[in-house]
N, C-alpha and C. Protein backbone atom coordinates (compact mmCIF):
# COMPACT_ATOMS: atom_id res chain seq x y z
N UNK A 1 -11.61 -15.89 -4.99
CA UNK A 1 -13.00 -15.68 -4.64
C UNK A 1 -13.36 -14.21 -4.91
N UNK A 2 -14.45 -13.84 -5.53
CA UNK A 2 -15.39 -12.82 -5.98
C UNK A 2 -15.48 -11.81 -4.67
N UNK A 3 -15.31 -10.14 -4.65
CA UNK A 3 -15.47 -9.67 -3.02
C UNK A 3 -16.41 -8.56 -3.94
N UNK A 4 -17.75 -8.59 -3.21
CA UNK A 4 -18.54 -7.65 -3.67
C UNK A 4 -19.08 -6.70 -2.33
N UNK A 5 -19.53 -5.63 -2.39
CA UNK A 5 -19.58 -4.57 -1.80
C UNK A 5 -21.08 -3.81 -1.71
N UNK A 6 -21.24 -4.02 -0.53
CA UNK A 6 -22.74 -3.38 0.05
C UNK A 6 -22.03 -2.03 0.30
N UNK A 7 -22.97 -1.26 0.28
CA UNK A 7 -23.01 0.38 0.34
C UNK A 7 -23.90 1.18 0.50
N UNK A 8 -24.37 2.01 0.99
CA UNK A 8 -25.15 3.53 1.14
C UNK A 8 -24.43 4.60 1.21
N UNK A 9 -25.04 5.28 0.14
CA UNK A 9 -24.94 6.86 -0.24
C UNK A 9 -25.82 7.84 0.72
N UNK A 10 -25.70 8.68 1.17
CA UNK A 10 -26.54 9.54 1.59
C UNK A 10 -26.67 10.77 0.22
N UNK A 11 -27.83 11.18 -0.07
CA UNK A 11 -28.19 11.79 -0.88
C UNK A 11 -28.65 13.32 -0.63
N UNK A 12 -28.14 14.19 -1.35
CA UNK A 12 -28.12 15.58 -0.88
C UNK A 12 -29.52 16.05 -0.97
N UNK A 13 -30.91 15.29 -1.07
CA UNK A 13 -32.10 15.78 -0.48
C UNK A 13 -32.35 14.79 0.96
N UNK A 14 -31.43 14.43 1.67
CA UNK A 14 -31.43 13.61 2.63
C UNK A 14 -32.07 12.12 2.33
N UNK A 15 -31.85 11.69 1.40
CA UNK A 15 -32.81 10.27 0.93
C UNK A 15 -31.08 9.86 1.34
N UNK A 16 -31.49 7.73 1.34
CA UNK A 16 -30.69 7.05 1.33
C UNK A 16 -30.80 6.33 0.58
N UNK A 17 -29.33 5.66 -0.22
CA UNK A 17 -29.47 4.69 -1.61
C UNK A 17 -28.82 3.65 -1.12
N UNK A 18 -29.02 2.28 -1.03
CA UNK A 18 -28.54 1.33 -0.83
C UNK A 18 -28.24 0.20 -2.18
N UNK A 19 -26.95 0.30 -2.03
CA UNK A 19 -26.42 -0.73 -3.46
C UNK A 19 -25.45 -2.00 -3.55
N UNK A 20 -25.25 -3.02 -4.05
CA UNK A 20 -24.48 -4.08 -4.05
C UNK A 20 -23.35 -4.35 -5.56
N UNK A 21 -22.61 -3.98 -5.46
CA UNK A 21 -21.74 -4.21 -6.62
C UNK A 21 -20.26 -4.86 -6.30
N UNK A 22 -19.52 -5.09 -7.40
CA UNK A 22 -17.96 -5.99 -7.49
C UNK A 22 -17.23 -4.82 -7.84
N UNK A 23 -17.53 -3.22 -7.94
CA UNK A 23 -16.50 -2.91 -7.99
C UNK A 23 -16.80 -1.21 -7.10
N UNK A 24 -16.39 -1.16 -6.23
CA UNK A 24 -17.01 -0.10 -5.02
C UNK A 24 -16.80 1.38 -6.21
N UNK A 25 -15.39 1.16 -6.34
CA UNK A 25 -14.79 3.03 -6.91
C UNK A 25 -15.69 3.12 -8.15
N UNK A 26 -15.71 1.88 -9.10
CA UNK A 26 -16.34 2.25 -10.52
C UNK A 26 -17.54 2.72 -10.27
N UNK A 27 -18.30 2.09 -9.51
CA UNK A 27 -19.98 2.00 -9.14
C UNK A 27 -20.10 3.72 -8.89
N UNK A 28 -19.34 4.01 -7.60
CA UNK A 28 -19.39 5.43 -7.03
C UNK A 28 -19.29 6.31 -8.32
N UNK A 29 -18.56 6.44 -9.04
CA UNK A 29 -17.75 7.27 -10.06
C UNK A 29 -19.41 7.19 -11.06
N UNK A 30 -19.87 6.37 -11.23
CA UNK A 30 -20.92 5.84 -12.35
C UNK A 30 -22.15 7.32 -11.64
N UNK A 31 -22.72 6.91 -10.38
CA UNK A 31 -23.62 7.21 -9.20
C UNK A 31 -23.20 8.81 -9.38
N UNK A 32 -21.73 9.31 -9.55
CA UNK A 32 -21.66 10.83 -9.52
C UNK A 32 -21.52 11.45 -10.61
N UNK A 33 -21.72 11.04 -11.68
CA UNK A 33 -21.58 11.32 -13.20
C UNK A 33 -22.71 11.72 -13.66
N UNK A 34 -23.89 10.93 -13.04
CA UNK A 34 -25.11 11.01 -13.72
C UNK A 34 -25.37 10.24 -15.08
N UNK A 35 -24.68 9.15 -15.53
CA UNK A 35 -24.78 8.14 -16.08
C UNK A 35 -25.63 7.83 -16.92
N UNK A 36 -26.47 7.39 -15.61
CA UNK A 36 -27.54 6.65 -15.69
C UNK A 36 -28.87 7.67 -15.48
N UNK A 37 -29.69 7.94 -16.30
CA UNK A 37 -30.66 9.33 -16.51
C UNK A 37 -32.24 8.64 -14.93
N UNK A 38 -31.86 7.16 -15.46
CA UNK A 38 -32.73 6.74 -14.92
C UNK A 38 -32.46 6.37 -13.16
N UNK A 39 -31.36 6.19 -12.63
CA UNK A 39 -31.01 5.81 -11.68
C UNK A 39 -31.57 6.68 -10.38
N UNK A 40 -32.18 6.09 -9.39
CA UNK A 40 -32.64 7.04 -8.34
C UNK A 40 -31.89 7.67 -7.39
N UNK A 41 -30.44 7.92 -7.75
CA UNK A 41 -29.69 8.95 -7.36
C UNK A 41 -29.35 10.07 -8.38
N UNK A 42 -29.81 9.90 -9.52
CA UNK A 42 -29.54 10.73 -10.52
C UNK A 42 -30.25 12.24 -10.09
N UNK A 43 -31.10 13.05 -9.81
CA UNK A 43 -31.56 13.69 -9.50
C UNK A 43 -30.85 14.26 -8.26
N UNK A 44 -30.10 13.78 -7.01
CA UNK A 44 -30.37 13.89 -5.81
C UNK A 44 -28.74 13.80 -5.53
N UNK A 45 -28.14 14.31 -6.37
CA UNK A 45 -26.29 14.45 -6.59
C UNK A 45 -26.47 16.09 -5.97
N UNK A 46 -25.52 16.15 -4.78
CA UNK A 46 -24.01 15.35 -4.94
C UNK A 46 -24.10 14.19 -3.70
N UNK A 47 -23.94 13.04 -4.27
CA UNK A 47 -23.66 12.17 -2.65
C UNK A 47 -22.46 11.72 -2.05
N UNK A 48 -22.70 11.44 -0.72
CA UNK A 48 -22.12 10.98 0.50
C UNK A 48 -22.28 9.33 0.67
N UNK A 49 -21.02 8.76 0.33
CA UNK A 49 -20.56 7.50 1.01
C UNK A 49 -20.71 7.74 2.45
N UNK A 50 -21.84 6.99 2.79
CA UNK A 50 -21.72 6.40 4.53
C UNK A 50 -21.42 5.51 4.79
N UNK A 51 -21.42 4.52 4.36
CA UNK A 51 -21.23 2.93 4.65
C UNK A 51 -20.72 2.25 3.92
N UNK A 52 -20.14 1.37 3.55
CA UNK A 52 -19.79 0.31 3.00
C UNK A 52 -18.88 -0.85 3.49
N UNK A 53 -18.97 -1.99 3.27
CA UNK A 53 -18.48 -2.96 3.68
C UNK A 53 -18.69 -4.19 2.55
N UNK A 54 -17.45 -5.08 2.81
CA UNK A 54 -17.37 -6.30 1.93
C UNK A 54 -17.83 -8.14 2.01
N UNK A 55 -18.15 -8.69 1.18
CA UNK A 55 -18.27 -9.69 1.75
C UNK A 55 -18.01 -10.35 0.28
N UNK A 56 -17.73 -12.36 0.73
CA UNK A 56 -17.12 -12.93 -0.85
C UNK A 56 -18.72 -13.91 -0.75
């Protein structure tokens, strides 16, 4: 069975990002790279894992 992963970042202008993915570390690693030009944490690095938890 598939285990995918709810999460929030806290974001270093105090915003919060809430996300759902299958792979927690890749996702994070993606989120602190700056990747993605478009992503609404892109701007607002460096972030903070607050939460996360799993479900299938």
């Amino acid at each position: 069975m598939k285990r995918y992963y709810v999460y929030i970042l806290k974001c270093a202008d105090g915003s919060y990002y809430t996300g759902i993915t299958g792979n927690l570390e890749q996702r994070l690693r993606i989120h602190e790279s700056g990747e993605n030009i478009g992503c609404y944490t892109y701007s607002r690095r460096p972030l903070t894992l607050v939460y996360y938890d799993y479900f299938t």
